[in-house]
PDB file of N, CA and C in Angstrom:
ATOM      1  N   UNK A   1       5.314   3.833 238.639  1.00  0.00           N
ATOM      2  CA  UNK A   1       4.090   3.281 238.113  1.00  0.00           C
ATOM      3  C   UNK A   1       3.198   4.396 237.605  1.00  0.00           C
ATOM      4  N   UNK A   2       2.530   4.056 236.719  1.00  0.00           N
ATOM      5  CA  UNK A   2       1.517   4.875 236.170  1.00  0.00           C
ATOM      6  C   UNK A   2       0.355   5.442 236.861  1.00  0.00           C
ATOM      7  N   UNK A   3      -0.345   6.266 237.326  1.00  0.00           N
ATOM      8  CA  UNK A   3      -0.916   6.350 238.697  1.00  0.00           C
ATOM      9  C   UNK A   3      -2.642   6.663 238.059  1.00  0.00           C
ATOM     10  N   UNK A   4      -2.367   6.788 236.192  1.00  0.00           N
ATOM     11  CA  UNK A   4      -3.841   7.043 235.732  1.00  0.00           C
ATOM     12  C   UNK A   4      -4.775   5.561 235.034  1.00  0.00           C
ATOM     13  N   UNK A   5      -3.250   4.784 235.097  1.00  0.00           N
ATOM     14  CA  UNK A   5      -3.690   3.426 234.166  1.00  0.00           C
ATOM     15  C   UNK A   5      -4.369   2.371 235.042  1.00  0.00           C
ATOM     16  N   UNK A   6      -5.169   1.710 234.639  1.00  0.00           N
ATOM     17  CA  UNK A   6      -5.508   0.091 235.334  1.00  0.00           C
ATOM     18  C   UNK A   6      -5.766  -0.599 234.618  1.00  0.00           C
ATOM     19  N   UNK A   7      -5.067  -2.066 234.587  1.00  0.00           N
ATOM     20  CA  UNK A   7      -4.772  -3.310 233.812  1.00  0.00           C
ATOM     21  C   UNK A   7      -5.510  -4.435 234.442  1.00  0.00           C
ATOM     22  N   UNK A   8      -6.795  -4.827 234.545  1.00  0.00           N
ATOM     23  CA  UNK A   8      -6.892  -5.943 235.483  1.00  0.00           C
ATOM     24  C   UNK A   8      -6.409  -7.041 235.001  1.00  0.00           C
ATOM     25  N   UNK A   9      -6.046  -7.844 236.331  1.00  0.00           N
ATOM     26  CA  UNK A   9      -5.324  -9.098 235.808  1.00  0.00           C
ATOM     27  C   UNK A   9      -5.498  -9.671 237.332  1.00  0.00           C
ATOM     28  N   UNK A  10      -4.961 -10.727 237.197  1.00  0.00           N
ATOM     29  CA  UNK A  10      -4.665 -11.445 238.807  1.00  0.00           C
ATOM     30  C   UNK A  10      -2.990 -12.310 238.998  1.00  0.00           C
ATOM     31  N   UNK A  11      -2.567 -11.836 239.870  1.00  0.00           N
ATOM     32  CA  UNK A  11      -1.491 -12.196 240.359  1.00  0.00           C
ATOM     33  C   UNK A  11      -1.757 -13.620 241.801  1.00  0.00           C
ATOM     34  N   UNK A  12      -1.155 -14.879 241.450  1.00  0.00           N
ATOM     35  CA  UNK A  12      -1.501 -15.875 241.945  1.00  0.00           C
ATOM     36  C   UNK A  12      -0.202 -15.727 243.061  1.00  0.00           C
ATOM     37  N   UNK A  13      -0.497 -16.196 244.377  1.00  0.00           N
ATOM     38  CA  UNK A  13       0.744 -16.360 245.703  1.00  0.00           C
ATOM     39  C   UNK A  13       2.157 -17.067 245.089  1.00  0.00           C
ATOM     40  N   UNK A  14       2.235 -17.657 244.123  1.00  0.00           N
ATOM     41  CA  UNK A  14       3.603 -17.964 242.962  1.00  0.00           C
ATOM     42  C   UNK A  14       4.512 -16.594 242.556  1.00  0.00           C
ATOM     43  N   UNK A  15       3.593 -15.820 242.636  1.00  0.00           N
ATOM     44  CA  UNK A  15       3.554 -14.380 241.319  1.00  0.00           C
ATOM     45  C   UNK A  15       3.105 -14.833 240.401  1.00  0.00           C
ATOM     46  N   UNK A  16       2.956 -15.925 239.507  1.00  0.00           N
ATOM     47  CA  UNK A  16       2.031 -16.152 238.189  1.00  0.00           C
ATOM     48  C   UNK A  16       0.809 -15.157 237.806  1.00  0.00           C
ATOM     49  N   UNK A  17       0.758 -14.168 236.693  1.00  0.00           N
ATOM     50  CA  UNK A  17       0.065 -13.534 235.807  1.00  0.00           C
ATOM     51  C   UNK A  17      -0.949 -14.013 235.341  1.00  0.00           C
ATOM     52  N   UNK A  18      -1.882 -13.667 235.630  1.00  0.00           N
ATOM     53  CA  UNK A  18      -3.172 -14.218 235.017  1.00  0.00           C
ATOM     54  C   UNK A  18      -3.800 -13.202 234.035  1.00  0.00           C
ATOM     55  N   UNK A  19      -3.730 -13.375 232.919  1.00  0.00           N
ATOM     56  CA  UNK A  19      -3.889 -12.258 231.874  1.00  0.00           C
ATOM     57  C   UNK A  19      -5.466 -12.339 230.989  1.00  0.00           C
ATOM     58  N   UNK A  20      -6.356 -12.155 232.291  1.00  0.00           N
ATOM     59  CA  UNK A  20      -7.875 -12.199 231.646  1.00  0.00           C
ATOM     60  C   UNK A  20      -8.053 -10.906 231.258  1.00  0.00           C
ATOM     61  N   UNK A  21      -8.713 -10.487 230.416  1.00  0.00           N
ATOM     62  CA  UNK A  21      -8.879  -9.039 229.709  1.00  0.00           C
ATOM     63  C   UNK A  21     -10.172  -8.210 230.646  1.00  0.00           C
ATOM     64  N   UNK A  22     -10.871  -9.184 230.964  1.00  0.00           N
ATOM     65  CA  UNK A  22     -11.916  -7.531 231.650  1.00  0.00           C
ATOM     66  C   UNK A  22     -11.845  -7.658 233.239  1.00  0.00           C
ATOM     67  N   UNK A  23     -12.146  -6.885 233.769  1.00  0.00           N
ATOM     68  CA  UNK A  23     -12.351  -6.600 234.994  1.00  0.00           C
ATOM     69  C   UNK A  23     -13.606  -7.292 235.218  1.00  0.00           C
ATOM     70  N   UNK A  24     -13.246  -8.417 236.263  1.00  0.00           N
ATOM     71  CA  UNK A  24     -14.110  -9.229 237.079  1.00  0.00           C
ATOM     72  C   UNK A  24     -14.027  -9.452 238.339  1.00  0.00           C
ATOM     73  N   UNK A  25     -14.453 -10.663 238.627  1.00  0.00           N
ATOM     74  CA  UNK A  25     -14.464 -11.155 240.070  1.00  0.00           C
ATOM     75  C   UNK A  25     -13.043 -11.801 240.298  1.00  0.00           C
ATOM     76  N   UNK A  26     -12.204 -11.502 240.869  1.00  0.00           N
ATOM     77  CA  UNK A  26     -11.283 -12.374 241.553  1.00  0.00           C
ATOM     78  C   UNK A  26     -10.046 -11.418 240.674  1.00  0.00           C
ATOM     79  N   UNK A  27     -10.323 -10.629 239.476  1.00  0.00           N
ATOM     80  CA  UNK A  27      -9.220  -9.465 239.040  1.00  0.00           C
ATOM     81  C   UNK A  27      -9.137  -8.266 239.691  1.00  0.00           C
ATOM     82  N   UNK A  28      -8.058  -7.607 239.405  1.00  0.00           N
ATOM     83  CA  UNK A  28      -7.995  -6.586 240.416  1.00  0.00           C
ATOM     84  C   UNK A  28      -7.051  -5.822 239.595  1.00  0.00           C
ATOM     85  N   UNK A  29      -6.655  -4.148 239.863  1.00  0.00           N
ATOM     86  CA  UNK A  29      -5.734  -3.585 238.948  1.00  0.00           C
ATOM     87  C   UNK A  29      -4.594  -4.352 239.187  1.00  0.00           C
ATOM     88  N   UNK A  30      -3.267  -4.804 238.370  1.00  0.00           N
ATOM     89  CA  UNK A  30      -2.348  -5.342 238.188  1.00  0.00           C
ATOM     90  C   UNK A  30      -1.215  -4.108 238.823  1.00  0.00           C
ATOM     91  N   UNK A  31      -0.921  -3.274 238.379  1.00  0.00           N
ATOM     92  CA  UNK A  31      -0.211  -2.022 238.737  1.00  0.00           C
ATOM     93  C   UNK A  31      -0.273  -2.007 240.400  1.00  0.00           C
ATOM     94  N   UNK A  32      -1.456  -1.661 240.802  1.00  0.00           N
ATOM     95  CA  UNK A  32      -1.832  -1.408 241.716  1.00  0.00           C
ATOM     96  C   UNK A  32      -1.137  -2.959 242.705  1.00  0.00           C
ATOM     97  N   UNK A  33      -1.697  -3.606 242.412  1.00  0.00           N
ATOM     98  CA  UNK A  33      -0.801  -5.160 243.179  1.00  0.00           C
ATOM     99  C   UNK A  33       0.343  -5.290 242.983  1.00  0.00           C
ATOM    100  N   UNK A  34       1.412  -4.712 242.109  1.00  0.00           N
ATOM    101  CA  UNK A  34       2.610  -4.855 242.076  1.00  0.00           C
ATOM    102  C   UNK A  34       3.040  -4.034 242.761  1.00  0.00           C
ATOM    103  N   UNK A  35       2.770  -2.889 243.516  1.00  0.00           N
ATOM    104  CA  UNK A  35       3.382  -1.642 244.126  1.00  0.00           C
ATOM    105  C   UNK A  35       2.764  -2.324 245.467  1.00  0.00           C
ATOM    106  N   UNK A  36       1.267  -2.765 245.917  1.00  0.00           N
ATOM    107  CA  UNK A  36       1.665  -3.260 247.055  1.00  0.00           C
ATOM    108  C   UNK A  36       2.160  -4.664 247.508  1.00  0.00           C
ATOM    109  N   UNK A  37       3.201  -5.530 246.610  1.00  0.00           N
ATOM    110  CA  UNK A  37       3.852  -6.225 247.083  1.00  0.00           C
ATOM    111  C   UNK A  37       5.585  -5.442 246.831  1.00  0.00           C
ATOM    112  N   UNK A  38       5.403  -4.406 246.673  1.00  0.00           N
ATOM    113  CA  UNK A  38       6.985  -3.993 246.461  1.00  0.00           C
ATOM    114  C   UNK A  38       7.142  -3.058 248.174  1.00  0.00           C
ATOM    115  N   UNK A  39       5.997  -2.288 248.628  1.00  0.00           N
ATOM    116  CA  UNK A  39       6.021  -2.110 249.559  1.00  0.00           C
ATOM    117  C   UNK A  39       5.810  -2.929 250.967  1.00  0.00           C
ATOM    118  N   UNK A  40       4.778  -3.842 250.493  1.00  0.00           N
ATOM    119  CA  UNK A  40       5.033  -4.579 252.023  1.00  0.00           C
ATOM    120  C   UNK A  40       6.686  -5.374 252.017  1.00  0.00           C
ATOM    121  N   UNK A  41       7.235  -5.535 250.964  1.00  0.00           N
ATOM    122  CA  UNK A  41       8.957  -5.789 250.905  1.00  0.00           C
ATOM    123  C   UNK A  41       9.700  -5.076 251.240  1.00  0.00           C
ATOM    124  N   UNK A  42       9.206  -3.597 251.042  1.00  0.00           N
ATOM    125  CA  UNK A  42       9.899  -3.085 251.916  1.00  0.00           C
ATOM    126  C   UNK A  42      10.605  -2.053 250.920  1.00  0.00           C
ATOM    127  N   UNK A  43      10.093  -2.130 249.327  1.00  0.00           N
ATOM    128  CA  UNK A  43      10.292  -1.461 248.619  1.00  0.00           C
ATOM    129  C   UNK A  43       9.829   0.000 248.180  1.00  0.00           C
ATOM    130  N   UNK A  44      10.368   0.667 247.367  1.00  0.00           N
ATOM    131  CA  UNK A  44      10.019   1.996 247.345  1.00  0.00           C
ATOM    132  C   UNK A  44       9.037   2.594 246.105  1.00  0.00           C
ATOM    133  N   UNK A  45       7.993   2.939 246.032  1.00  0.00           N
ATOM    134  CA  UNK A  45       6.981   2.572 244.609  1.00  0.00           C
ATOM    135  C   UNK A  45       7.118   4.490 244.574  1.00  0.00           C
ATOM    136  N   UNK A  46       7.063   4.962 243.267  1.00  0.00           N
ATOM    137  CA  UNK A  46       7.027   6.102 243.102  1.00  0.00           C
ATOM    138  C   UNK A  46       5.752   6.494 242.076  1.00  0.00           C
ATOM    139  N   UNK A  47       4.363   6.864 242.355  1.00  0.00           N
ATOM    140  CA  UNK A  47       3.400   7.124 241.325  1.00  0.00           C
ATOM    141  C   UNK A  47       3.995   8.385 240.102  1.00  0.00           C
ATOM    142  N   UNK A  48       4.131   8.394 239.345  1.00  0.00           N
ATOM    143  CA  UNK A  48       3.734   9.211 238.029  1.00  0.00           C
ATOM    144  C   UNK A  48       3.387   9.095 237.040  1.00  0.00           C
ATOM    145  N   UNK A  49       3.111  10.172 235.697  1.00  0.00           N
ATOM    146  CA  UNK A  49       2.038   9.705 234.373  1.00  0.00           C
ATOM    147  C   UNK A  49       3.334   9.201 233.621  1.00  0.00           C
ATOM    148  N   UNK A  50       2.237   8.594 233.084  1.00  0.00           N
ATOM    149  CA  UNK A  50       2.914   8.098 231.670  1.00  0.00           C
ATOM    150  C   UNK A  50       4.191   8.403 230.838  1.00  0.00           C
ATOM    151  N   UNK A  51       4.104   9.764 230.844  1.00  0.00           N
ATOM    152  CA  UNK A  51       5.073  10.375 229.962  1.00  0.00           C
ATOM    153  C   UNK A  51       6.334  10.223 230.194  1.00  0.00           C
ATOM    154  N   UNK A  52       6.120  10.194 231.955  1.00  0.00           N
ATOM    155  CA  UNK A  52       7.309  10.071 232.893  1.00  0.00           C
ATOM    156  C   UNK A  52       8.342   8.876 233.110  1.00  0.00           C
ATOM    157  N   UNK A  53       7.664   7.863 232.327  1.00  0.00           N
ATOM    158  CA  UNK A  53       7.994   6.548 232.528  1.00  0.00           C
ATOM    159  C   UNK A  53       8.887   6.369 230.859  1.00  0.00           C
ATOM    160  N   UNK A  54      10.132   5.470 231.419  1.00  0.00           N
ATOM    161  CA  UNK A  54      10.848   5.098 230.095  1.00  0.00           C
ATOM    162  C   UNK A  54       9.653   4.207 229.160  1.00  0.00           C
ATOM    163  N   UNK A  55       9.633   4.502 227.567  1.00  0.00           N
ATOM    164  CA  UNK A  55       8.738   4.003 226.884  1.00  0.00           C
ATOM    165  C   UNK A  55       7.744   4.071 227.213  1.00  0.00           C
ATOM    166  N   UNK A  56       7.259   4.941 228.161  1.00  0.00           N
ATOM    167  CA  UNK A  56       5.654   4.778 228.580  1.00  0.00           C
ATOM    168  C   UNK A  56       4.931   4.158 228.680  1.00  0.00           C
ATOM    169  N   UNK A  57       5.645   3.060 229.430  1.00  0.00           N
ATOM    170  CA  UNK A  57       4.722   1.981 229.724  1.00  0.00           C
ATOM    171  C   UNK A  57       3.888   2.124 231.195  1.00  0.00           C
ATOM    172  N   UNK A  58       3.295   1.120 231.527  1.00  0.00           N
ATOM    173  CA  UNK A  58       2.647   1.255 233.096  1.00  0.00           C
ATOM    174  C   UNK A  58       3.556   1.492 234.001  1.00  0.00           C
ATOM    175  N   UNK A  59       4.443   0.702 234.083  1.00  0.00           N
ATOM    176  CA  UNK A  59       5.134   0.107 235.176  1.00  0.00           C
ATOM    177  C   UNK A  59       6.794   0.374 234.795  1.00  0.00           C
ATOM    178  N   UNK A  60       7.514   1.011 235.903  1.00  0.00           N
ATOM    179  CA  UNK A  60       9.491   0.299 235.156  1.00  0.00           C
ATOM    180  C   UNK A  60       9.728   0.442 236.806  1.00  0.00           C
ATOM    181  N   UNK A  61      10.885  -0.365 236.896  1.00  0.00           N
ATOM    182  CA  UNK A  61      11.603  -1.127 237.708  1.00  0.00           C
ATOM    183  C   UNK A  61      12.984  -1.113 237.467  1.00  0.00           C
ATOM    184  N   UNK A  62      13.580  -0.266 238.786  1.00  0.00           N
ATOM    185  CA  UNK A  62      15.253  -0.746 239.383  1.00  0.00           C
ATOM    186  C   UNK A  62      15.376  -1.708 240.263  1.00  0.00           C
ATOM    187  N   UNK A  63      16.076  -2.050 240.068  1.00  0.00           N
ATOM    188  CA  UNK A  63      16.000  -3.816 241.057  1.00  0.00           C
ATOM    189  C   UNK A  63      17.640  -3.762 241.724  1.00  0.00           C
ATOM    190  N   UNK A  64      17.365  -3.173 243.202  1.00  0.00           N
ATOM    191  CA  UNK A  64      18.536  -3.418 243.681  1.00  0.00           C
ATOM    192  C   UNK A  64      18.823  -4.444 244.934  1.00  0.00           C
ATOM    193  N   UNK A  65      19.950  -5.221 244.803  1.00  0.00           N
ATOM    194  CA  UNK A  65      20.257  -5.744 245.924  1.00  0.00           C
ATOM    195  C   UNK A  65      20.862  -5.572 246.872  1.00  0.00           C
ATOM    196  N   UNK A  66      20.885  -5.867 248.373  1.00  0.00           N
ATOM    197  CA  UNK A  66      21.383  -5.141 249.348  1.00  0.00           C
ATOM    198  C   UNK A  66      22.948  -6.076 249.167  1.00  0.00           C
ATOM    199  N   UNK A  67      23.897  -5.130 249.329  1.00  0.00           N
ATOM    200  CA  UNK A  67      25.756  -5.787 249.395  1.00  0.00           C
ATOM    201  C   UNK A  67      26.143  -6.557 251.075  1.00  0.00           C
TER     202      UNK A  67
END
């Protein structure tokens, strides 16, 4: 994840995206909420910039399943 960016948005208990543009009441950084539901799972979140990231986007994701 990007560790300089913040996207507010709101993530609903579904996971449903709520894609309001400014930072308000009930938004929160988006980035930031996706890393702590990857860790309370039990997942592994790694902060770095931008550059570091394929296409430089906010966020990239390996998605593995346990065998």
């Amino acid at each position: 994840m990007d560790i300089d960016r913040v996207i507010p948005r709101r993530i609903d208990n579904q996971g449903a995206v709520s894609f309001a543009e400014e930072q308000g009441e009930g938004n929160y950084d988006l980035v930031d909420e996706i890393a702590t539901r990857v860790l309370a799972a039990g997942g592994r979140v790694i902060g770095v910039r931008k550059a570091d990231i394929p296409r430089e986007q906010a966020i990239a994701a390996v998605l593995r399943y346990p065998v």
